[in-house]
C-alpha atoms as a PDB file:
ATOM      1  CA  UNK A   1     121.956  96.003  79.392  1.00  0.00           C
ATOM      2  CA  UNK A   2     119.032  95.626  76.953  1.00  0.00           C
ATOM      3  CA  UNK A   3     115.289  96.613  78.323  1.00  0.00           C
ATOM      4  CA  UNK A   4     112.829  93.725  78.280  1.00  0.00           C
ATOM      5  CA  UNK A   5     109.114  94.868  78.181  1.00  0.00           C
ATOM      6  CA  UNK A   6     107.329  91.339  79.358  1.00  0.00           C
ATOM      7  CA  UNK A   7     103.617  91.256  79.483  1.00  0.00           C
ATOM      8  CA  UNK A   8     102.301  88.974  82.027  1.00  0.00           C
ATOM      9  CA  UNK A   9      99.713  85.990  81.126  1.00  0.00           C
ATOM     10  CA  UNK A  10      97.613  86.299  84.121  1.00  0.00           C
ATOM     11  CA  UNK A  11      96.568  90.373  84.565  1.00  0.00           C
ATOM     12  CA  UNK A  12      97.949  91.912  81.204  1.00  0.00           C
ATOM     13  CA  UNK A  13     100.399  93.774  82.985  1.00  0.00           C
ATOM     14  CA  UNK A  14     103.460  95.063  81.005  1.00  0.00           C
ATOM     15  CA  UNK A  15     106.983  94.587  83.392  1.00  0.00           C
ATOM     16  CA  UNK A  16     110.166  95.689  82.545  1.00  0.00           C
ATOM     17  CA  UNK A  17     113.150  93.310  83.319  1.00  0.00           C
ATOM     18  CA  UNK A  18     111.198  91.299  85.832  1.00  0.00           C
ATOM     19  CA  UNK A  19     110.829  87.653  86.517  1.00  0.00           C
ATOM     20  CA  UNK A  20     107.715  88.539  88.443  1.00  0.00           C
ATOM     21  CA  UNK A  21     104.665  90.315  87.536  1.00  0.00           C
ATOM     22  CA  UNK A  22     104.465  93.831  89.742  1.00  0.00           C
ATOM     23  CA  UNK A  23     100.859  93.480  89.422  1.00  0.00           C
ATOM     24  CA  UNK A  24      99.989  89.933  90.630  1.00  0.00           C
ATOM     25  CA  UNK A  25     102.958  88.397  91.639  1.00  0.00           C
ATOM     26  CA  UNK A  26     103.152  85.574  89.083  1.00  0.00           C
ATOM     27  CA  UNK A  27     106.024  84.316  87.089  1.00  0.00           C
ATOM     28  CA  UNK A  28     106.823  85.935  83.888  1.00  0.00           C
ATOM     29  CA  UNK A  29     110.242  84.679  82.735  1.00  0.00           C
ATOM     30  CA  UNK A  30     109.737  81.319  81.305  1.00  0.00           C
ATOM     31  CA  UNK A  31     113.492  80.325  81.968  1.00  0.00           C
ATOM     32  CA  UNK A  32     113.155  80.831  85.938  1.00  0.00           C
ATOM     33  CA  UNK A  33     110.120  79.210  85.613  1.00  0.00           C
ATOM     34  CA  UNK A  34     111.378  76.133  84.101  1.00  0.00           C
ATOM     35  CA  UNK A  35     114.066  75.858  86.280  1.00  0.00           C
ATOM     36  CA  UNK A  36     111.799  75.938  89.264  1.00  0.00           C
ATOM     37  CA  UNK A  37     109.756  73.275  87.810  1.00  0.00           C
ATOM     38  CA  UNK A  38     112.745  71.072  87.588  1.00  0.00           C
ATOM     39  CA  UNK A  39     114.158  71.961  90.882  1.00  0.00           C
ATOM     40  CA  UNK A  40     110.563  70.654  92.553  1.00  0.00           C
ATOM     41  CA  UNK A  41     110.347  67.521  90.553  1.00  0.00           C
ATOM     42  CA  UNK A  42     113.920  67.211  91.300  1.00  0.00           C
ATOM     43  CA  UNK A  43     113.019  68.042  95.264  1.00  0.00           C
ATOM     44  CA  UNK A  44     110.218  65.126  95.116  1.00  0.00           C
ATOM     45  CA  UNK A  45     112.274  61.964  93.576  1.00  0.00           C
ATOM     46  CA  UNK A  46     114.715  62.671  95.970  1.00  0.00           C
ATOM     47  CA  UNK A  47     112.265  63.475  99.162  1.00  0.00           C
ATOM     48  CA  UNK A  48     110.765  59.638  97.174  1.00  0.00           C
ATOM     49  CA  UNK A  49     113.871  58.246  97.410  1.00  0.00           C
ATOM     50  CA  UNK A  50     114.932  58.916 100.785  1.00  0.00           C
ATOM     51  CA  UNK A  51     111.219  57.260 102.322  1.00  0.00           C
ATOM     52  CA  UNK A  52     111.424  54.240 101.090  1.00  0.00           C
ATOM     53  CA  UNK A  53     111.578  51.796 103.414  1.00  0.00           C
ATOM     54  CA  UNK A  54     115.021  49.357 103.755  1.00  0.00           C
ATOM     55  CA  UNK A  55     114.693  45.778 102.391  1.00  0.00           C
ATOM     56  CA  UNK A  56     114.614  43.065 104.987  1.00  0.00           C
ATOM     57  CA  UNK A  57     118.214  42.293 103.665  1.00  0.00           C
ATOM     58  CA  UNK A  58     119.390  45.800 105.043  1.00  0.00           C
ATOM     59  CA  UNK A  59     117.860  46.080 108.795  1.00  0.00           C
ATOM     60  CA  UNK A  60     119.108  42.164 108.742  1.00  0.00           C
ATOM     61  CA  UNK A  61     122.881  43.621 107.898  1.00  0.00           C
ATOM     62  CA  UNK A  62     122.322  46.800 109.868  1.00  0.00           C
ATOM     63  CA  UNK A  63     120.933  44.784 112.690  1.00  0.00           C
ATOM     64  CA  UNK A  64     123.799  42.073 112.898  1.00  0.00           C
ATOM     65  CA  UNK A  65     126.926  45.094 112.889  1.00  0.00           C
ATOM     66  CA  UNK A  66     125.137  47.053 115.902  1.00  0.00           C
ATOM     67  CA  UNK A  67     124.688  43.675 117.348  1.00  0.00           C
ATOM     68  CA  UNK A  68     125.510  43.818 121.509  1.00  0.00           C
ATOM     69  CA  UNK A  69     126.996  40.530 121.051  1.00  0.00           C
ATOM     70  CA  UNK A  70     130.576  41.184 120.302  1.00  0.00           C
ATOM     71  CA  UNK A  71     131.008  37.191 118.861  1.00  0.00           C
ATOM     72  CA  UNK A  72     128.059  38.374 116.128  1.00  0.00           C
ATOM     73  CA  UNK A  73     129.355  41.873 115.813  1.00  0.00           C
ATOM     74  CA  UNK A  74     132.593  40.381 114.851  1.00  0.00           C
ATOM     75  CA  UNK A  75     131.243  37.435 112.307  1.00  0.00           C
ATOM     76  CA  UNK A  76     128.896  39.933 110.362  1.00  0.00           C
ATOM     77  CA  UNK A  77     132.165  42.682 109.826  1.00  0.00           C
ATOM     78  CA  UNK A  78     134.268  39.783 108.725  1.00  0.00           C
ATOM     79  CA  UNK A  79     131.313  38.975 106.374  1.00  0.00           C
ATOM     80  CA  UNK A  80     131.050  42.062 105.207  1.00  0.00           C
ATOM     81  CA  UNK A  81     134.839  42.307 104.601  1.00  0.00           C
ATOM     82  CA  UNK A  82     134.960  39.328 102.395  1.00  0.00           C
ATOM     83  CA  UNK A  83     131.657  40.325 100.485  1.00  0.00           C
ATOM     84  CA  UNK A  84     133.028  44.102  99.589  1.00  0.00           C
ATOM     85  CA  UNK A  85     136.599  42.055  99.108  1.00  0.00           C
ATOM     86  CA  UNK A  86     135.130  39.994  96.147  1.00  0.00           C
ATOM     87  CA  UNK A  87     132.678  43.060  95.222  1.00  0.00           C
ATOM     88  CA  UNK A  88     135.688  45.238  94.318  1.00  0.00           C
ATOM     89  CA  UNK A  89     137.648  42.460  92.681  1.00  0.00           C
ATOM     90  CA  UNK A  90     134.622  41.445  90.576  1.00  0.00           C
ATOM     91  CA  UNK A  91     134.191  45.277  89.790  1.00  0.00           C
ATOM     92  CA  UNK A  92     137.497  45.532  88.558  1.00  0.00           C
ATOM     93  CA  UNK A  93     137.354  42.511  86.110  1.00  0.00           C
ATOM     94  CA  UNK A  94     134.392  43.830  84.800  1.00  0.00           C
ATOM     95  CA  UNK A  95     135.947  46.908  84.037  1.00  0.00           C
ATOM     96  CA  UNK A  96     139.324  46.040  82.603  1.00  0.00           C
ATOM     97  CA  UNK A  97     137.531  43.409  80.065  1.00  0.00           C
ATOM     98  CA  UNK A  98     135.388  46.279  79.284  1.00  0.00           C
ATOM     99  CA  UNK A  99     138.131  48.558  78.976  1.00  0.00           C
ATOM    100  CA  UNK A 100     140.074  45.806  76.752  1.00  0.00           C
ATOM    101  CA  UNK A 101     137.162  45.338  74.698  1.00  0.00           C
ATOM    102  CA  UNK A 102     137.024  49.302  73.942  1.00  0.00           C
ATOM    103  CA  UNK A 103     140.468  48.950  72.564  1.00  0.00           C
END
């Protein structure tokens, strides 16, 4: 394994085969530090994604399958049913004239 003399940015402080400084403590290998900066933006969208509130469509949905009324439980899964039914059919046309238009 080759010997990598780094000198850090911060102190001046030469390391050898370190990601950190032994000085400061700050990061010295650019790669790790990328990836670390992509791993927190990464972190955020999906910390964004998961607090945003549902549409009034969803808790409407949600609402009407955890309904205590078994009549309304019943006509909101048969809904659903019919909707993903037609969903997956649609899907699938869309994808075989796509797939016929690719050749």
């Amino acid at each position: 394994m080759s010997t990598s003399y780094i000198k850090c940015p911060k102190c001046g402080t030469e390391n050898v085969n370190n990601d950190y400084c032994s000085n400061c403590g700050a990061i010295i290998n650019g790669v790790l530090e990328r990836k670390l900066e992509r791993d927190l933006k990464n972190q955020d969208r999906r910390d964004a994604e998961n607090a945003e509130a549902p549409s009034k469509v969803e808790l409407f949905l949600k609402k009407g399958l955890e309904h205590p009324n078994l009549i309304i439980r019943i006509f909101f899964k048969v809904g659903y049913g019919i909707w993903f039914f037609f969903a997956v059919i649609i899907g699938g046309m869309i994808a075989a004239i796509i797939g016929a238009a690719a050749g």
